[in-house]
C-alpha atoms as a PDB file:
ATOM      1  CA  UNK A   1      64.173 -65.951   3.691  1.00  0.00           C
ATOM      2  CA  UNK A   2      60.911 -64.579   2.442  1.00  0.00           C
ATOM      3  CA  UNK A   3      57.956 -63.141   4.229  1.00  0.00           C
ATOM      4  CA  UNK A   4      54.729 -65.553   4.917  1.00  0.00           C
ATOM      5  CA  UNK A   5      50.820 -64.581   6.193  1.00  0.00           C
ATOM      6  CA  UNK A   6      49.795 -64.605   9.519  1.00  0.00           C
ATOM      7  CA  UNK A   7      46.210 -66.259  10.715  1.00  0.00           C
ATOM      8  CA  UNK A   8      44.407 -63.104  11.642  1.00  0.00           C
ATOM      9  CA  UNK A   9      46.714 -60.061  10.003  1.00  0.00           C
ATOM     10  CA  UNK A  10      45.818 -59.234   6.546  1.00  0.00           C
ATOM     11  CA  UNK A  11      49.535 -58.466   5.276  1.00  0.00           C
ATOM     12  CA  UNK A  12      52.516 -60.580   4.339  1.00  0.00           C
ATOM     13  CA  UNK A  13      55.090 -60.553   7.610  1.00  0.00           C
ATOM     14  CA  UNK A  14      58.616 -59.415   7.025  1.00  0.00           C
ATOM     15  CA  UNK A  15      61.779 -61.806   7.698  1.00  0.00           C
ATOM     16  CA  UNK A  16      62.153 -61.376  11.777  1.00  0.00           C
ATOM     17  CA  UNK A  17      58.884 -59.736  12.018  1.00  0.00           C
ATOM     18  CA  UNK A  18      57.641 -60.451  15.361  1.00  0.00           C
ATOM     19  CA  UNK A  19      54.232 -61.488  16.103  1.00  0.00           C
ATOM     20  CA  UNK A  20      52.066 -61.768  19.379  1.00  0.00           C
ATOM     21  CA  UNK A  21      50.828 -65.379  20.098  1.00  0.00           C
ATOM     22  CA  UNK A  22      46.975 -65.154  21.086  1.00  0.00           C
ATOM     23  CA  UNK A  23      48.150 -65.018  24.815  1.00  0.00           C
ATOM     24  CA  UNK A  24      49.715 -61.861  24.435  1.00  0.00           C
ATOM     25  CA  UNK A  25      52.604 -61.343  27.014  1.00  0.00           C
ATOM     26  CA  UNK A  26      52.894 -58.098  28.671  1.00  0.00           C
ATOM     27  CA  UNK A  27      54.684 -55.450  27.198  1.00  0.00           C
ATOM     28  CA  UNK A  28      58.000 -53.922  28.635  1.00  0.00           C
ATOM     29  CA  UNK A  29      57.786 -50.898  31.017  1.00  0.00           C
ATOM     30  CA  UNK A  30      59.648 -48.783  28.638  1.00  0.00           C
ATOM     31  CA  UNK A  31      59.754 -45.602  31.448  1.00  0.00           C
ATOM     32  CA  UNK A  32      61.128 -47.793  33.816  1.00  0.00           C
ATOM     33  CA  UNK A  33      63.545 -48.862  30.987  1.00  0.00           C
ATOM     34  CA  UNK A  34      64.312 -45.688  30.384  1.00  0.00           C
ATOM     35  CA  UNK A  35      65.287 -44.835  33.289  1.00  0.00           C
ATOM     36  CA  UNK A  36      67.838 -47.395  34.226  1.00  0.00           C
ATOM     37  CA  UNK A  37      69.138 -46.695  30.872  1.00  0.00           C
ATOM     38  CA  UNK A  38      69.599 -43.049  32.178  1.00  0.00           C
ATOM     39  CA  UNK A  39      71.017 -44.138  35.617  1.00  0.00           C
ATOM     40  CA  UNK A  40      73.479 -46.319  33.616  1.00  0.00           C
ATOM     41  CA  UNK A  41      74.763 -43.645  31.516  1.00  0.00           C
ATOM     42  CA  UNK A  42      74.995 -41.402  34.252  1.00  0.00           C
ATOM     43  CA  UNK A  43      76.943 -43.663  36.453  1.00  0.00           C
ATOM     44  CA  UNK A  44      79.331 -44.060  33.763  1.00  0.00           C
ATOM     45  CA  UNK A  45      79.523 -40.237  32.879  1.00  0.00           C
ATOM     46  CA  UNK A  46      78.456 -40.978  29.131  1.00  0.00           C
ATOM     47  CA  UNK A  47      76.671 -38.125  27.177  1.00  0.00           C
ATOM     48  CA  UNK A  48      73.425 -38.319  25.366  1.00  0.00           C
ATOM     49  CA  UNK A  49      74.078 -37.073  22.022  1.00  0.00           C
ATOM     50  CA  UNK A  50      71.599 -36.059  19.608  1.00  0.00           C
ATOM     51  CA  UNK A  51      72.341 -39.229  17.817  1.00  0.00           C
ATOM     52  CA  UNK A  52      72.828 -41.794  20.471  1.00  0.00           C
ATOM     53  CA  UNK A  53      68.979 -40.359  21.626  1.00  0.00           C
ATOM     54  CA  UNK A  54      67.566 -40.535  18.456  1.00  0.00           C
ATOM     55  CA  UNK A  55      68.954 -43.836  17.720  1.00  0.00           C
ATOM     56  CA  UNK A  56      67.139 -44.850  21.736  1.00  0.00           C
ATOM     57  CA  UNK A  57      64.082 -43.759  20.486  1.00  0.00           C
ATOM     58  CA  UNK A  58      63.698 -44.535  17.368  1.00  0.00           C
ATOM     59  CA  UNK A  59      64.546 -48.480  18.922  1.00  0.00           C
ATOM     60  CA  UNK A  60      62.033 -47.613  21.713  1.00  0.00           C
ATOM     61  CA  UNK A  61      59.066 -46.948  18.623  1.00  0.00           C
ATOM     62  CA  UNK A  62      59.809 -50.473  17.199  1.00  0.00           C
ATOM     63  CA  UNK A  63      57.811 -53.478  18.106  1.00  0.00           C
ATOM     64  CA  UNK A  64      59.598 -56.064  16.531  1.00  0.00           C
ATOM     65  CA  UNK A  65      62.909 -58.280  17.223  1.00  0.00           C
ATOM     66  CA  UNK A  66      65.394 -55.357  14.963  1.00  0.00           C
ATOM     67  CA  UNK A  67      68.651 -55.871  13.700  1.00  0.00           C
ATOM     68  CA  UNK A  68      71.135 -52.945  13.570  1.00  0.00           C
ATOM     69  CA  UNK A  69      70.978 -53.190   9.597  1.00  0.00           C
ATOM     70  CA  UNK A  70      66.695 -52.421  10.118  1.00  0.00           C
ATOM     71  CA  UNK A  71      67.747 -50.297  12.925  1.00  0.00           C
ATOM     72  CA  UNK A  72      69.840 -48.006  11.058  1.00  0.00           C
ATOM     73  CA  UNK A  73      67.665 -47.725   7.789  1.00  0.00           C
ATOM     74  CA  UNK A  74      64.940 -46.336  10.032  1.00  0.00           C
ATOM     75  CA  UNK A  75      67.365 -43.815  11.917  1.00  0.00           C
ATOM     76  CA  UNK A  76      68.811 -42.662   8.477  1.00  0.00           C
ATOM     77  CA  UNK A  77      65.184 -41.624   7.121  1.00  0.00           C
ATOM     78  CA  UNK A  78      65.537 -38.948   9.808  1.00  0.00           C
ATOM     79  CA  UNK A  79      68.838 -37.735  10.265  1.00  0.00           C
ATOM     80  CA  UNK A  80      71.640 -39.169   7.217  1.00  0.00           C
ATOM     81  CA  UNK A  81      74.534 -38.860   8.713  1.00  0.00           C
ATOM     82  CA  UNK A  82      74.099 -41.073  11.619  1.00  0.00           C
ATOM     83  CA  UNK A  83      76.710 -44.207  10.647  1.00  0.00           C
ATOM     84  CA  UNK A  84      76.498 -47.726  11.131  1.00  0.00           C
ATOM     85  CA  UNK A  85      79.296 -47.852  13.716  1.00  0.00           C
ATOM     86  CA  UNK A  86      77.265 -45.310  15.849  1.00  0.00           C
ATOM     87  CA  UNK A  87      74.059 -47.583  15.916  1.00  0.00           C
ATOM     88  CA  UNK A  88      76.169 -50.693  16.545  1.00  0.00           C
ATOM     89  CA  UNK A  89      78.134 -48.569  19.706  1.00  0.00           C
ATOM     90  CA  UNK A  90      74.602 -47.586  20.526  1.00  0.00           C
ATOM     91  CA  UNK A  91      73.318 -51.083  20.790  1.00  0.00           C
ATOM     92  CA  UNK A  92      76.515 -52.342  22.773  1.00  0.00           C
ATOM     93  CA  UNK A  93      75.407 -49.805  24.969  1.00  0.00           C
ATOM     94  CA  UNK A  94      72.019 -50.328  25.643  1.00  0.00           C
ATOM     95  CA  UNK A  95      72.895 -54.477  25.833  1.00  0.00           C
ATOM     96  CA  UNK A  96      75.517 -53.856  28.682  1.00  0.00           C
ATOM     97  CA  UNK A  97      72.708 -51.724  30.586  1.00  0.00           C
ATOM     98  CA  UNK A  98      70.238 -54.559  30.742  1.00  0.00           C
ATOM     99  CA  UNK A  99      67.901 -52.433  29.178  1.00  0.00           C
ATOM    100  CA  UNK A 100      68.136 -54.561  25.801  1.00  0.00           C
ATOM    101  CA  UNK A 101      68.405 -58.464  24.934  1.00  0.00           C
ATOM    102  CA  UNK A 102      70.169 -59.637  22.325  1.00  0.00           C
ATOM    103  CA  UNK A 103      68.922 -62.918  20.400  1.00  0.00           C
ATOM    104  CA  UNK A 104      71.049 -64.926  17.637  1.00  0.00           C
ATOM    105  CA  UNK A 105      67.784 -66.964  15.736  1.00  0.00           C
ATOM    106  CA  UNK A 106      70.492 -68.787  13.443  1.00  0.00           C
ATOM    107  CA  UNK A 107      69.759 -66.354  10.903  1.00  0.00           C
ATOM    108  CA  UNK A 108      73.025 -64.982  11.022  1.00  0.00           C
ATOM    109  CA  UNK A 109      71.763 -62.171  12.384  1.00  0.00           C
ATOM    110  CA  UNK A 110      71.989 -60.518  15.921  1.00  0.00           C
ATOM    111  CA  UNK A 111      68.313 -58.852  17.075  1.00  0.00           C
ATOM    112  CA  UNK A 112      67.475 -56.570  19.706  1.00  0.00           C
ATOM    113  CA  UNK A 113      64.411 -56.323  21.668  1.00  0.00           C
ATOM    114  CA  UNK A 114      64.030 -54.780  25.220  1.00  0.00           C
ATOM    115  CA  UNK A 115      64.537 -56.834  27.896  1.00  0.00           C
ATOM    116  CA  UNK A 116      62.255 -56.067  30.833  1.00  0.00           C
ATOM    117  CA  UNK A 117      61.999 -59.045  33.354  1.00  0.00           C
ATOM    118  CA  UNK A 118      58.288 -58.141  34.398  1.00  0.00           C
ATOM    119  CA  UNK A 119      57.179 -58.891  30.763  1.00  0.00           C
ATOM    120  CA  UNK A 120      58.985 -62.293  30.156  1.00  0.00           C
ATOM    121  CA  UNK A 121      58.182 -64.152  27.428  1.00  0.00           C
ATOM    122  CA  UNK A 122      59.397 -66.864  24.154  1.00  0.00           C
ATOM    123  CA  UNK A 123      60.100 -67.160  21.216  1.00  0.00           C
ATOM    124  CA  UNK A 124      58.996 -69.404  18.244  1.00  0.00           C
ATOM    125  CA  UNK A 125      61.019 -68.938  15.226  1.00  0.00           C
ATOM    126  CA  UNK A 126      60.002 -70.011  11.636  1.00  0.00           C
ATOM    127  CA  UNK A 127      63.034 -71.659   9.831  1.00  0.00           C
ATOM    128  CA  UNK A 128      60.918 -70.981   6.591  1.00  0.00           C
ATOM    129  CA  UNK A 129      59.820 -67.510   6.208  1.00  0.00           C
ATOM    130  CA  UNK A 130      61.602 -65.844   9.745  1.00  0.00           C
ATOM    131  CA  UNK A 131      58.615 -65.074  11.513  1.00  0.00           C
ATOM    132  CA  UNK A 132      59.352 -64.973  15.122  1.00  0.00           C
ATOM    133  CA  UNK A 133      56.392 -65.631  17.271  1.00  0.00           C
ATOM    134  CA  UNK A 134      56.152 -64.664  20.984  1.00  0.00           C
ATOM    135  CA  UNK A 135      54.357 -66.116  23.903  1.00  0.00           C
ATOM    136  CA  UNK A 136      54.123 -66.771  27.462  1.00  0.00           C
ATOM    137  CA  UNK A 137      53.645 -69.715  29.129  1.00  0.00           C
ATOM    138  CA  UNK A 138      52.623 -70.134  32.778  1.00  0.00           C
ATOM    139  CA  UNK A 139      53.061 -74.028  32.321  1.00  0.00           C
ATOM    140  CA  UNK A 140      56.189 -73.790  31.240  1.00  0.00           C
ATOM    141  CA  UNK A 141      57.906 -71.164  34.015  1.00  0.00           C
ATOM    142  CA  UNK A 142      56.200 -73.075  36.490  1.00  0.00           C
ATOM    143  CA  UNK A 143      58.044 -76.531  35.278  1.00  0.00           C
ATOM    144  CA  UNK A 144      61.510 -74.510  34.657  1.00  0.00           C
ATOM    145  CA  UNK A 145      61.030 -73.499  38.342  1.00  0.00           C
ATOM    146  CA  UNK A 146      60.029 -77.271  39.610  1.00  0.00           C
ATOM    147  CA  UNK A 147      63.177 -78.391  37.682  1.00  0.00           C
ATOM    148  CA  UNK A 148      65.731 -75.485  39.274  1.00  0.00           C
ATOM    149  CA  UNK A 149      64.660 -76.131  42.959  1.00  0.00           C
ATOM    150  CA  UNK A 150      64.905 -80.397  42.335  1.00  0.00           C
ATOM    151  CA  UNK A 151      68.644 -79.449  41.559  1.00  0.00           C
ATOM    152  CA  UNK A 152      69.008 -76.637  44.220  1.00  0.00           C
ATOM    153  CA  UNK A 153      69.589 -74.152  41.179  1.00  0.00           C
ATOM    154  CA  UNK A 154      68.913 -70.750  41.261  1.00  0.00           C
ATOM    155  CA  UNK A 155      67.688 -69.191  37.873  1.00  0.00           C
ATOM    156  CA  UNK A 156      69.302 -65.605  37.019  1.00  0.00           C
ATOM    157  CA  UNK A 157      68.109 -65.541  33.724  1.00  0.00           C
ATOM    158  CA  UNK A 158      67.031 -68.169  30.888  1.00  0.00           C
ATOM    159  CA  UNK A 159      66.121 -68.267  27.461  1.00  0.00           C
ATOM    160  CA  UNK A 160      62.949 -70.596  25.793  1.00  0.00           C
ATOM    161  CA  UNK A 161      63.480 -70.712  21.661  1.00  0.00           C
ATOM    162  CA  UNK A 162      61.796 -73.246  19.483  1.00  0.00           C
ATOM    163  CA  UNK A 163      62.663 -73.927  15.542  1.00  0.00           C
ATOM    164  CA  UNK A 164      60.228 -75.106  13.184  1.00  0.00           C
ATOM    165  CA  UNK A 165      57.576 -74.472  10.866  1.00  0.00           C
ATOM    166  CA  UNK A 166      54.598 -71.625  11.413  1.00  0.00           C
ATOM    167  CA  UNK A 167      50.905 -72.617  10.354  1.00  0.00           C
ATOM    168  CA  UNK A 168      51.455 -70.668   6.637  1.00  0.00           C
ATOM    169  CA  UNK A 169      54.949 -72.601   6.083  1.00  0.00           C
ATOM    170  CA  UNK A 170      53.367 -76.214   6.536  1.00  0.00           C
ATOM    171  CA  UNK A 171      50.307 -75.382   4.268  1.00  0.00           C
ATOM    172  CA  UNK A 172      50.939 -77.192   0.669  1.00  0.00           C
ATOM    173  CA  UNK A 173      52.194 -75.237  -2.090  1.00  0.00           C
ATOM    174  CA  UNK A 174      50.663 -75.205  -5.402  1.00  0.00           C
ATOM    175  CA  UNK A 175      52.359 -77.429  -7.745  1.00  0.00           C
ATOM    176  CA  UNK A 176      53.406 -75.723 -10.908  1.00  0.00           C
ATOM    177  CA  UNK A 177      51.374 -77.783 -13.239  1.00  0.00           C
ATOM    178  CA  UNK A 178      48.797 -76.182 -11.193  1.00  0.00           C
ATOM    179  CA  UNK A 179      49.966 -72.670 -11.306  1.00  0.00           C
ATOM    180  CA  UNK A 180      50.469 -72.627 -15.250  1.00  0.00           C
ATOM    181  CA  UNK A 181      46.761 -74.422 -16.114  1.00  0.00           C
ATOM    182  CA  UNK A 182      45.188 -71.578 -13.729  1.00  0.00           C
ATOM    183  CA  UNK A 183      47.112 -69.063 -16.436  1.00  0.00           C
ATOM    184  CA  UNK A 184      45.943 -70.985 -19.386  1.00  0.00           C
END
């Protein structure tokens, strides 16, 4: 996949890149996050290394839906000898907690972002060029809520994703005749 142009940001976007819909949805309470993260460790007597920190915070610092490949490139460019199998134990870790969500955008890919319940929000993923797009939709809780209580269901957690093509991806692509008479 390649990177694409975003309405409004003046730079290509990367492959997974995430961007915030005009109805920006709040961001995660990353103290709070913290915190249970900290509780959870404690609880099950596991030490925080200089690595396994440094990987936390260096995923804390990064707005964007990462995968451990991105992950690790951007611990390595501060400390080399943390391995891949470290970031990936890391990331187990901090799934199992609660503290992060895991998404699989058919990319082949498995991305992490944190996962706070008070800043809820979905996803809409560009098959072309990998943007990911987040929002949050009032309408749209409010009808997933309608529909649990008509079937007596209670909602622990739930997932919105929608596949298609973003704004740059459906705009028409110079034809090649084109491209080679603007050279000419």
């Amino acid at each position: 996949m390649t990177g694409g142009r975003v309405a409004g940001i003046d730079r290509p976007v990367k492959s997974g890149e995430t961007i915030k819909a005009q109805a920006k949805p709040r961001l995660p309470d990353q103290e709070r996050l913290r915190q249970e993260l900290n509780d959870y460790m404690l609880k099950r007597g596991l030490r925080s290394t200089e690595q396994r920190r440094l990987i936390i915070d260096t995923f804390f610092d990064v707005h964007e839906h990462i995968t451990i490949d991105s992950l690790l490139k951007l611990v390595r460019a501060v400390d080399a000898r943390v391995g891949y199998a470290t970031v990936y134990r890391t990331m187990k870790l901090l799934s199992e907690s609660g503290v992060v969500q895991e998404h699989k955008f058919g990319d082949g890919f498995t991305r992490y972002e944190l996962s706070d319940e008070d800043a809820h929000h979905d996803h809409l993923v560009c098959l072309e060029c990998g943007k990911i797009i987040e929002f949050e939709e009032p309408q749209i809780e409010a009808l997933q809520a309608k529909i649990a209580k008509r079937y007596g269901f209670l909602v622990r957690a739930h997932k919105h994703e929608m596949y298609g093509l973003c704004a740059d991806c459906q705009k028409p692509k110079p034809s090649r005749t084109a491209a080679r008479g603007a050279k000419s």
